[in-house]
Protein backbone atom coordinates (compact mmCIF):
# COMPACT_ATOMS: atom_id res chain seq x y z
CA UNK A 1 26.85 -16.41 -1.87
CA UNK A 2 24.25 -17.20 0.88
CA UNK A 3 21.41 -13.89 1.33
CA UNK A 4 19.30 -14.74 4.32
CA UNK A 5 16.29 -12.18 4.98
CA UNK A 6 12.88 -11.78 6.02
CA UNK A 7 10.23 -11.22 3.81
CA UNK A 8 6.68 -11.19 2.42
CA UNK A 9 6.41 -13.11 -1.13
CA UNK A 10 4.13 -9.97 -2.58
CA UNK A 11 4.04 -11.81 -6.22
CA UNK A 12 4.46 -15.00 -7.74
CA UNK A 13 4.12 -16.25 -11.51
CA UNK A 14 4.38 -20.27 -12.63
CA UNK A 15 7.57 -21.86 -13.90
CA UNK A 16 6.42 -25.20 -15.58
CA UNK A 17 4.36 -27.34 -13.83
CA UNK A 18 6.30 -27.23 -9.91
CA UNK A 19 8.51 -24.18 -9.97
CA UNK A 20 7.92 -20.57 -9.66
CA UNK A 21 9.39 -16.98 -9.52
CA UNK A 22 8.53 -15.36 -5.95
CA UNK A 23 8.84 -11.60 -5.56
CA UNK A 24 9.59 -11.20 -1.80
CA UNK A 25 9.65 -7.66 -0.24
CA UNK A 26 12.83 -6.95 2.43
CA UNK A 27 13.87 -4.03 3.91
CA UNK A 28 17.83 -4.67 2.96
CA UNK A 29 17.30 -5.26 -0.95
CA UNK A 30 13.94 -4.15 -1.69
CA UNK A 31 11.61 -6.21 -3.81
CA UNK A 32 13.70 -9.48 -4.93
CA UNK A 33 12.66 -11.85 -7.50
CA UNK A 34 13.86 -15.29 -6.78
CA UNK A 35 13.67 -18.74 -8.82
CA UNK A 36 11.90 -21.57 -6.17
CA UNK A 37 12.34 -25.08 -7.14
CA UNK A 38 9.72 -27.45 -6.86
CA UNK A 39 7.59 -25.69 -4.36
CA UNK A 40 4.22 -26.56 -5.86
CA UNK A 41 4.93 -29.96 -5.38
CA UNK A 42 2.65 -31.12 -2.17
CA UNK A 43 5.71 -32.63 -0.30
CA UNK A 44 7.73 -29.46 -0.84
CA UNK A 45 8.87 -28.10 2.65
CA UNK A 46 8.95 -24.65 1.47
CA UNK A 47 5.55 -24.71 -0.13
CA UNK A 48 4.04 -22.33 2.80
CA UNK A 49 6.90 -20.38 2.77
CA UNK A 50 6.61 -19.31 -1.06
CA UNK A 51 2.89 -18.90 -1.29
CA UNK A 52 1.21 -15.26 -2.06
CA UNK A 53 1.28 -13.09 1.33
CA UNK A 54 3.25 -15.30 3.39
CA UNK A 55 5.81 -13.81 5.50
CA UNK A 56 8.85 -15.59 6.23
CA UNK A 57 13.10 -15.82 6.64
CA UNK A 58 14.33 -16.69 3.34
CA UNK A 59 17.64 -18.60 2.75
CA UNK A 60 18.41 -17.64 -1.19
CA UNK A 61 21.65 -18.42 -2.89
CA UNK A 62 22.87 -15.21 -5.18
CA UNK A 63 24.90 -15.43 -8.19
CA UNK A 64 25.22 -11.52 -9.45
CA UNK A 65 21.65 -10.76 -9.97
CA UNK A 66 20.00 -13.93 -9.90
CA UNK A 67 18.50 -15.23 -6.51
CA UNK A 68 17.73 -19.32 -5.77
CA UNK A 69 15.18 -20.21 -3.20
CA UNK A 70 17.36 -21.96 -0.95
CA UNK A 71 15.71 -22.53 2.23
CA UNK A 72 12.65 -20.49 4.06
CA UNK A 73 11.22 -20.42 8.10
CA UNK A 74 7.74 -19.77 8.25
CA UNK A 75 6.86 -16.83 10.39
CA UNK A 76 3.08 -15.69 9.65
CA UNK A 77 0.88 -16.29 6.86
CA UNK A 78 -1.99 -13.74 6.44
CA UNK A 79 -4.21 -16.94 5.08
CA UNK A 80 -7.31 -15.50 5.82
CA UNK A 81 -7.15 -12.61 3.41
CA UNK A 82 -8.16 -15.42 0.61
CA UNK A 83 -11.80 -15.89 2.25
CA UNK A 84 -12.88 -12.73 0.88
CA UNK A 85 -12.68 -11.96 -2.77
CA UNK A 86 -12.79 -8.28 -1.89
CA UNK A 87 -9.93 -7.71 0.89
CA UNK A 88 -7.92 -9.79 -1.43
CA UNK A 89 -7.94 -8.12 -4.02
CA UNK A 90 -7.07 -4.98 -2.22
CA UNK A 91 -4.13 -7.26 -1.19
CA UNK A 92 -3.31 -7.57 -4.63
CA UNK A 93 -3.59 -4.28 -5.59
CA UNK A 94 -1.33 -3.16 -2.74
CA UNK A 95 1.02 -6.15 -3.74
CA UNK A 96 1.33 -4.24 -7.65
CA UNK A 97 1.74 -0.85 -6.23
CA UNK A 98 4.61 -1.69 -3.96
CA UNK A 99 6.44 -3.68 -7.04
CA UNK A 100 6.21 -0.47 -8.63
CA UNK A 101 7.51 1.54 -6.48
CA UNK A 102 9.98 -0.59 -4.67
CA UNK A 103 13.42 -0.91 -6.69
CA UNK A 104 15.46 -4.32 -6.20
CA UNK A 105 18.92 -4.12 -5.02
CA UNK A 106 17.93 -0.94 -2.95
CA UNK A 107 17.40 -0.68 0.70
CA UNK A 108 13.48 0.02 1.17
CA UNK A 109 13.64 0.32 4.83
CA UNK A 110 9.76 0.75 6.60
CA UNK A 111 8.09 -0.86 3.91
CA UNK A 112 8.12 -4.63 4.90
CA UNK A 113 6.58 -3.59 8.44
CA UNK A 114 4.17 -1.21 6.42
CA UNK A 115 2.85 -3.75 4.20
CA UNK A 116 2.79 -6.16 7.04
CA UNK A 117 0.90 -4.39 9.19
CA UNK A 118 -1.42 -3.59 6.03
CA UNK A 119 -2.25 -7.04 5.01
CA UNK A 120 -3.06 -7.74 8.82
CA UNK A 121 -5.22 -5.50 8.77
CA UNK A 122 -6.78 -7.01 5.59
CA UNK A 123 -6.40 -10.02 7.27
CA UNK A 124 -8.29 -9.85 10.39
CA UNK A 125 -11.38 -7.71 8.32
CA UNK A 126 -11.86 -5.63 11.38
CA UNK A 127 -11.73 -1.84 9.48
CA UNK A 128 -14.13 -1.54 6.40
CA UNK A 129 -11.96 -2.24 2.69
CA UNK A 130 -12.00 1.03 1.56
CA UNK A 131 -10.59 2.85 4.76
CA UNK A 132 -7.36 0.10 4.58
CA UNK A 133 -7.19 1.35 1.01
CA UNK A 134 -7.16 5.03 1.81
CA UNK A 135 -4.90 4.66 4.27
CA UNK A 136 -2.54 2.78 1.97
CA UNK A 137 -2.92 5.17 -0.56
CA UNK A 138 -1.90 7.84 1.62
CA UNK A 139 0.67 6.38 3.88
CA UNK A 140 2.46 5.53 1.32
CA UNK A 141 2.47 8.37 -0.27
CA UNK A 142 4.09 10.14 1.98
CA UNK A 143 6.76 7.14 2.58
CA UNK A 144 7.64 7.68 -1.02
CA UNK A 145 8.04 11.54 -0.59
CA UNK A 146 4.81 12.93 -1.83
CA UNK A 147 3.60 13.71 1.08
CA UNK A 148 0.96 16.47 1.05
CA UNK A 149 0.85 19.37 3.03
CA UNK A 150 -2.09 19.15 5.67
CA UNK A 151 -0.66 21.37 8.26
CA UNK A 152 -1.86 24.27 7.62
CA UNK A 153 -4.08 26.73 4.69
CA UNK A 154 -1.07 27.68 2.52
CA UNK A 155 -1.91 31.49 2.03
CA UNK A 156 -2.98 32.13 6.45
CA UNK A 157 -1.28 29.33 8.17
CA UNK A 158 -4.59 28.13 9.66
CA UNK A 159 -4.50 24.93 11.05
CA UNK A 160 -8.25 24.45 11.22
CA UNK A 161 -11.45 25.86 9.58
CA UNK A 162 -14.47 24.68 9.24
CA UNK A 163 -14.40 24.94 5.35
CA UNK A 164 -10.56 23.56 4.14
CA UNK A 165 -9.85 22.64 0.36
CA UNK A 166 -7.02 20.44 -0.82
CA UNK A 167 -5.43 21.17 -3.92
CA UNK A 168 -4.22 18.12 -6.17
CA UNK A 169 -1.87 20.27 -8.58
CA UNK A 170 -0.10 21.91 -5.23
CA UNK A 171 -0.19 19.35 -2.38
CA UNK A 172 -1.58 21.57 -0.02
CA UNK A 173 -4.68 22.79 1.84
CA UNK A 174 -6.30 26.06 1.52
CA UNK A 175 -8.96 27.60 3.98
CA UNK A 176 -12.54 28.93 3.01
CA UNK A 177 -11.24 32.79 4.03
CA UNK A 178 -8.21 32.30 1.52
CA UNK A 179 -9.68 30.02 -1.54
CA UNK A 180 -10.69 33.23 -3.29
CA UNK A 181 -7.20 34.95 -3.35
CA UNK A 182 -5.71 31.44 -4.30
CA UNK A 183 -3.60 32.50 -6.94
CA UNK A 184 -3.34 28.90 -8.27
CA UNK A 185 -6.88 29.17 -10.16
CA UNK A 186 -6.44 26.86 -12.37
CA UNK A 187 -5.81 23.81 -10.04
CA UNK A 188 -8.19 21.68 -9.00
CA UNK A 189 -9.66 22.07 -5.21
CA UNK A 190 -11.29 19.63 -3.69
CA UNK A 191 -13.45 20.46 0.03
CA UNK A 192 -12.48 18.64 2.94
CA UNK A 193 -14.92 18.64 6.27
CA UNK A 194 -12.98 18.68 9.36
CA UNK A 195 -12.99 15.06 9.57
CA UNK A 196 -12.00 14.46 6.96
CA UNK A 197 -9.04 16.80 6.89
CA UNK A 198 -8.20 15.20 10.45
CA UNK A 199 -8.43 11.56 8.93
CA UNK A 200 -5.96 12.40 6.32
CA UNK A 201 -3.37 14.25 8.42
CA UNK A 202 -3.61 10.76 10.81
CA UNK A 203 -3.05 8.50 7.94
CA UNK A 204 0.03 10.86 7.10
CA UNK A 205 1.47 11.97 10.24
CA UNK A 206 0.81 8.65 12.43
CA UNK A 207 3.68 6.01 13.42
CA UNK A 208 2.54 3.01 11.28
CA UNK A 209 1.54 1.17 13.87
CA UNK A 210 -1.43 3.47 14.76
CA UNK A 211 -2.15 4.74 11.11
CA UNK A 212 -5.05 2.16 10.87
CA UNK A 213 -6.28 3.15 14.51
CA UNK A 214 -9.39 5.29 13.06
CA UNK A 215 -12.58 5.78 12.18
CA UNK A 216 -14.81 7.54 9.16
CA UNK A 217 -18.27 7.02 8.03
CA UNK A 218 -20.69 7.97 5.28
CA UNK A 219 -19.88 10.50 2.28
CA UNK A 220 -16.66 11.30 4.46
CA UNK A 221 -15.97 8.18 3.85
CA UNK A 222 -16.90 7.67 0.17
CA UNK A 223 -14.68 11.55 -0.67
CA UNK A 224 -11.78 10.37 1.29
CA UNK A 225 -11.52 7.34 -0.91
CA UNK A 226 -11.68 9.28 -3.93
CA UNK A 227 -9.20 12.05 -2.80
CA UNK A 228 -6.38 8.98 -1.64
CA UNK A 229 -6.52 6.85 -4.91
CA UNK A 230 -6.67 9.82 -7.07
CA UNK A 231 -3.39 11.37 -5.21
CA UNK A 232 -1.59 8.67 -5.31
CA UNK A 233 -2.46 7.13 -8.98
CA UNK A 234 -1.55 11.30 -9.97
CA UNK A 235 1.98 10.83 -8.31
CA UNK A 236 2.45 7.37 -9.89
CA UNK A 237 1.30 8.38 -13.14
CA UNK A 238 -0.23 5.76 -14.02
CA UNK A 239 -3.13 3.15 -13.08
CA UNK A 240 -3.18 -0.75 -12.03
CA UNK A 241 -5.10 -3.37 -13.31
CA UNK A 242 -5.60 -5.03 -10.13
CA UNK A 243 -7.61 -1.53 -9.24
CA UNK A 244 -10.05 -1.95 -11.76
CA UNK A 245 -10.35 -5.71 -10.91
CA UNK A 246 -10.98 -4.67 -6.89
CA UNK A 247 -13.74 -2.35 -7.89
CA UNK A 248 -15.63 -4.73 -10.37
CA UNK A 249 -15.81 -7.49 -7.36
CA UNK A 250 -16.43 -4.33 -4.52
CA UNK A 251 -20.17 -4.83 -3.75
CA UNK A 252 -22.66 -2.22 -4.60
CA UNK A 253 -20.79 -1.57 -7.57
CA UNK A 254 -22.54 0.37 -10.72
C-alpha cells in the first residue's frame, strides 16, 4: 500500500552507514516514522527530501505499521535555521516536544502548518529566540487543550486591570481587587503587566498565521518566557533535554 503525504522530517536517527529512520510530521497520520534507504549516500535523489526540517510530499510504501521511504518532492527546506546554533536548537527542542505530543496513526490536523510556520519564523531570524519560544510554548498549549483562561479575572469577570495575576495550579487570571478573596491560596500566582497579559492572550487567541505578529521587550519579555515554558513543561509533566541544551548555548547565559 502506497501513503503519499506532505510533511516536515522533525527527527532523524542513523541506520548503518547510508540509511536512516525519518520522523515526518502530517496532518492525516500524525508523526510517522519511516525506514529511508540509502539517503546519505551523495547521489541519493531523496537526500534533501529526508534531511532534519525539510518539508516535503512523501511517497512511503506501508506494510501494517511499518512505513518505506519510497519517493519524496521537495517543497521548502528551512536551511538557514542551521547558521545559528541558538535558533536551532530551539528547532530542536520544538522538534522533541511535538514527538511527544503528537501520536502516530492519529490525525493531528493544524500542527504541520503550526510547526511550519514556526520553523520559518526560526528560519528567517526576524523575532528575537525567546519570543518564537514563548509563543510555541503557548500556542501549543492551547492546540493540545490546555489552554489557559486569559479572558477575564475569575472571581469579577474583569477583562483588564492594571494589576492581573495568573495562576499555574488553576489556568486562569485573577485581578489585583480579587487576589485577596482568591480562595485558591495555596496556588501559585504569578503578576502579569498589561502587556504582558495582552501578549499571552495573542499568542492564544490569534489564527496561526498572525500568532508571531508581535512585539515584547525587557523584563516583560524575560517573565513571559518563564511563565510559557513553565506552563507548558507543568502540562507535559515532564522536561526535554534539548531545553537544557538550548539554554547552555543561549548567550548571556549564567
Amino acid at each position: 500500500m502506497l501513503v503519499t503525504v506532505e510533511g516536515i522530517v522533525i527527527g532523524r536517527r542513523s541506520i548503518g552507514e547510508y540509511s536512516c529512520f525519518i520522523d515526518v510530521l502530517t496532518d492525516e497520520y500524525g508523526v510517522i516514522e519511516a525506514t529511508a534507504h540509502g539517503v546519505k549516500k551523495i547521489t541519493s535523489k531523496n537526500a534533501g527530501s529526508t534531511a532534519l526540517f525539510s518539508y516535503a510530499k512523501f511517497c512511503f510504501a506501508k506494510s501494517g505499521v511499518r512505513y518505506t521511504l519510497n519517493s519524496a518532492e521537495p517543497k521548502y527546506s528551512f536551511h538557514g535555521i542551521s547558521e545559528d546554533i541558538e535558533y536551532l536548537s530551539l528547532a530542536v527542542y520544538f522538534a522533541d516536544v511535538i514527538k511527544d505530543t503528537s501520536a502516530s496513526e492519529q490525525e493531528s490536523k493544524g500542527f504541520l502548518r503550526f510547526m511550519a510556520v514556526t520553523l520559518y519564523e526560526l528560519d528567517k531570524k526576524r523575532r528575537p529566540p525567546e519570543l518564537i519560544k514563548s509563543v510555541f510554548e503557548l500556542h501549543l498549549s492551547a492546540m493540545l487543550g490546555f489552554s489557559p483562561d486569559l479572558r477575564a479575572c475569575r472571581i469579577c469577570m474583569r477583562y483588564e486591570h492594571e494589576r492581573m495575576f495568573f495562576d499555574f495550579e488553576e489556568s486562569c487570571i485573577v485581578c489585583g481587587d480579587c487576589v485577596t478573596e482568591y480562595s485558591h491560596s495555596s496556588s501559585e500566582l504569578t503578576p502579569l503587566s498589561p502587556a504582558l497579559l495582552y501578549a499571552m492572550r495573542h499568542m492564544v487567541f490569534s489564527p496561526v498565521d498572525k500568532i508571531y505578529k508581535i512585539e515584547i521587550n525587557g523584563d516583560d519579555m524575560k517573565n513571559l518566557s518563564g511563565i510559557t515554558e513553565k506552563y507548558l513543561l507543568k502540562q507535559l509533566d515532564r522536561g526535554f533535554r534539548s531545553l537544557e541544551y538550548y539554554y547552555s548555548v543561549k548567550p548571556g547565559k549564567i
